[in-house]
C-alpha atoms as a PDB file:
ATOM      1  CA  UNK A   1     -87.039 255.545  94.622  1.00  0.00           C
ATOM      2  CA  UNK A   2     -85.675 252.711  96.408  1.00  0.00           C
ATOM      3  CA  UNK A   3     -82.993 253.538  99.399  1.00  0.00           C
ATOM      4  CA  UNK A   4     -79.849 251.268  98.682  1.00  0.00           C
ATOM      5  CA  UNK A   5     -77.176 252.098 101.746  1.00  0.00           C
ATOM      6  CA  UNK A   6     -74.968 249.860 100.589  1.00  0.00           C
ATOM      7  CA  UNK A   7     -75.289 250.671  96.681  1.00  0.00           C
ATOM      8  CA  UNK A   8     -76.740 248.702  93.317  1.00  0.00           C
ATOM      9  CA  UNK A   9     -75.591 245.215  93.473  1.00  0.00           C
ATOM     10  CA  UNK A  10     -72.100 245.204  90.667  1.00  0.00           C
ATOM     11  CA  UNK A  11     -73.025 242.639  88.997  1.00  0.00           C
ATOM     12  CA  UNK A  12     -76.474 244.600  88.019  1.00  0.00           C
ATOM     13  CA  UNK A  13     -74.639 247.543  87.470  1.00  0.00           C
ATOM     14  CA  UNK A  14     -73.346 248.785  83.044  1.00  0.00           C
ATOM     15  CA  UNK A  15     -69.981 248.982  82.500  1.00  0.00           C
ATOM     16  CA  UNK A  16     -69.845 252.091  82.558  1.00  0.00           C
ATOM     17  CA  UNK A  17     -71.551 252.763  86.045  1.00  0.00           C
ATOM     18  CA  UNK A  18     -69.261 250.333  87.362  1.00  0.00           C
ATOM     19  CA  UNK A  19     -66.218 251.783  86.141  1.00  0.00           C
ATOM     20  CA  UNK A  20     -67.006 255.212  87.455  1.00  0.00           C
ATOM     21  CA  UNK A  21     -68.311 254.040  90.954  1.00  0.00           C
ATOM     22  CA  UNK A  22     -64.904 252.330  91.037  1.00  0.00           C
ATOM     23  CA  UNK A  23     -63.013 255.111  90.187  1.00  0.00           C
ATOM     24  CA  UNK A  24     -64.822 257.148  92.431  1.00  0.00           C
ATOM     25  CA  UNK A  25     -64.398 254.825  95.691  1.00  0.00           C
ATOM     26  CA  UNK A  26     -60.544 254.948  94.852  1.00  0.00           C
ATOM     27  CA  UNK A  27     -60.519 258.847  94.993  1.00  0.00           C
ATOM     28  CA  UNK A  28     -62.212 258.545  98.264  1.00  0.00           C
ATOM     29  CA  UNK A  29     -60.399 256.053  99.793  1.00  0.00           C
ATOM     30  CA  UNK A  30     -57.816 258.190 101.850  1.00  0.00           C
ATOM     31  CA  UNK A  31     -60.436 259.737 102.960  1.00  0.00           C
ATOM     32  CA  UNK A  32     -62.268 257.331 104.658  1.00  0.00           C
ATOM     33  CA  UNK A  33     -59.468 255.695 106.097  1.00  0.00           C
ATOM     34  CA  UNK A  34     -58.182 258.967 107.625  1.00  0.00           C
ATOM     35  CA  UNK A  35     -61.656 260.905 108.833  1.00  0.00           C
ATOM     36  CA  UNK A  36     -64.240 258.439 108.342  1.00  0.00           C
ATOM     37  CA  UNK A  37     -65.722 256.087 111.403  1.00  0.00           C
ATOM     38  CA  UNK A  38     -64.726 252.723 111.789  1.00  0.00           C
ATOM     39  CA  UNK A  39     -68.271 251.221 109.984  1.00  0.00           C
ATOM     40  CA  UNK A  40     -67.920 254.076 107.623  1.00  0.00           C
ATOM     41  CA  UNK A  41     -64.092 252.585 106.696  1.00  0.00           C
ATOM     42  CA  UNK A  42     -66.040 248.861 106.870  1.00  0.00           C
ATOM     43  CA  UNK A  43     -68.912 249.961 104.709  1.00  0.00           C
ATOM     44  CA  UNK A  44     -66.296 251.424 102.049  1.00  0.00           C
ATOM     45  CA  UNK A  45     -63.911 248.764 102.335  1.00  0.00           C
ATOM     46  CA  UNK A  46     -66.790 246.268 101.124  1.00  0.00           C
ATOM     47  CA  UNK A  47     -68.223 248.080  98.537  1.00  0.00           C
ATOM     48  CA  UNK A  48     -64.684 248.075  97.144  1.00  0.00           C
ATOM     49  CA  UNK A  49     -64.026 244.823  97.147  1.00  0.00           C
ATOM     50  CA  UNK A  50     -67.455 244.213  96.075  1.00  0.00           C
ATOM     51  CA  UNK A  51     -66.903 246.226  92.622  1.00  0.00           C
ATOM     52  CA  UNK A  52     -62.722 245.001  92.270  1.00  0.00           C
ATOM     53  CA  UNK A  53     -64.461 241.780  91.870  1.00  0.00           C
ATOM     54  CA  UNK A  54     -67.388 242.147  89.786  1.00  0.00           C
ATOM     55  CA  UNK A  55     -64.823 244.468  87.361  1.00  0.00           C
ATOM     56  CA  UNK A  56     -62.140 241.766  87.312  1.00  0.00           C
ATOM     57  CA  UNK A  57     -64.367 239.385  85.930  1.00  0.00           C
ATOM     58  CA  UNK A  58     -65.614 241.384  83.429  1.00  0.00           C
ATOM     59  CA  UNK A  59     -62.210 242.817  82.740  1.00  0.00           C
ATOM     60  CA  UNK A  60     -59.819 240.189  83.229  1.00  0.00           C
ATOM     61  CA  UNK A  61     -56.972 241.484  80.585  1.00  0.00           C
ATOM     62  CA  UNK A  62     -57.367 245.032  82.115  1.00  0.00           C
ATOM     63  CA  UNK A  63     -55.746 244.037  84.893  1.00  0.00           C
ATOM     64  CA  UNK A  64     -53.243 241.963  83.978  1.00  0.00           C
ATOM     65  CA  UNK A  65     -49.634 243.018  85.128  1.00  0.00           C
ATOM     66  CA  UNK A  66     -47.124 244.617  82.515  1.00  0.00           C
ATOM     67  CA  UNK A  67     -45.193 241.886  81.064  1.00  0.00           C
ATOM     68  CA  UNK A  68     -41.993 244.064  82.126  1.00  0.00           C
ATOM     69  CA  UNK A  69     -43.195 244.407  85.732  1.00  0.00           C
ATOM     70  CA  UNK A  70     -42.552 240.627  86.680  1.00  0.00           C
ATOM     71  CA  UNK A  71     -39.515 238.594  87.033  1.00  0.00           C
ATOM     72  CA  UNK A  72     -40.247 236.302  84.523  1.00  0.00           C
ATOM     73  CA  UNK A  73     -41.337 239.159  82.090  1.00  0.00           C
ATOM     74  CA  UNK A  74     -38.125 240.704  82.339  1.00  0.00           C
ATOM     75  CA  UNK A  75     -36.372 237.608  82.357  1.00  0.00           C
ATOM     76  CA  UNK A  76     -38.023 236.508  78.862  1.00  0.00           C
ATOM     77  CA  UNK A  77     -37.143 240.141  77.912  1.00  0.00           C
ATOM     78  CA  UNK A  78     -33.450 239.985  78.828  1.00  0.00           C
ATOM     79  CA  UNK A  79     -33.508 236.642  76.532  1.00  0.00           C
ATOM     80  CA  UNK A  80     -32.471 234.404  80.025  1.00  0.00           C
END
């Protein structure tokens, strides 16, 4: 088995895989901003980023704002 310290590469990972790994770096994010070492909080902070983009450009619409959370959303909503 291959040693990967910094992970599977996201755009080779299935949606699925990158969905979890994503959801799993968010759930330990306070944590290694609190308790973890400065490259720890580097190393995290990257593989983050890495797998925000890779699932924004798979997902685009998922992440799309609420209509009703913008100004011109609730303007159009409020007929102005």
């Amino acid at each position: 088995m291959t040693h990967r310290p910094e992970g599977i590469p996201a755009p080779a990972l299935a949606d699925g895989d990158l969905t979890r790994e994503l959801q799993h770096l968010h759930r330990t994010r306070h944590d290694a901003f609190l308790t973890g070492s400065e490259d720890a909080f580097e190393t995290h902070t990257a593989r983050m980023l890495e797998l925000e983009q890779e699932y924004l450009r798979r997902f685009p619409d998922a992440a799309s704002p609420d209509p009703l959370r913008t100004r011109a959303g609730r303007r159009r909503a409020a007929g102005v």
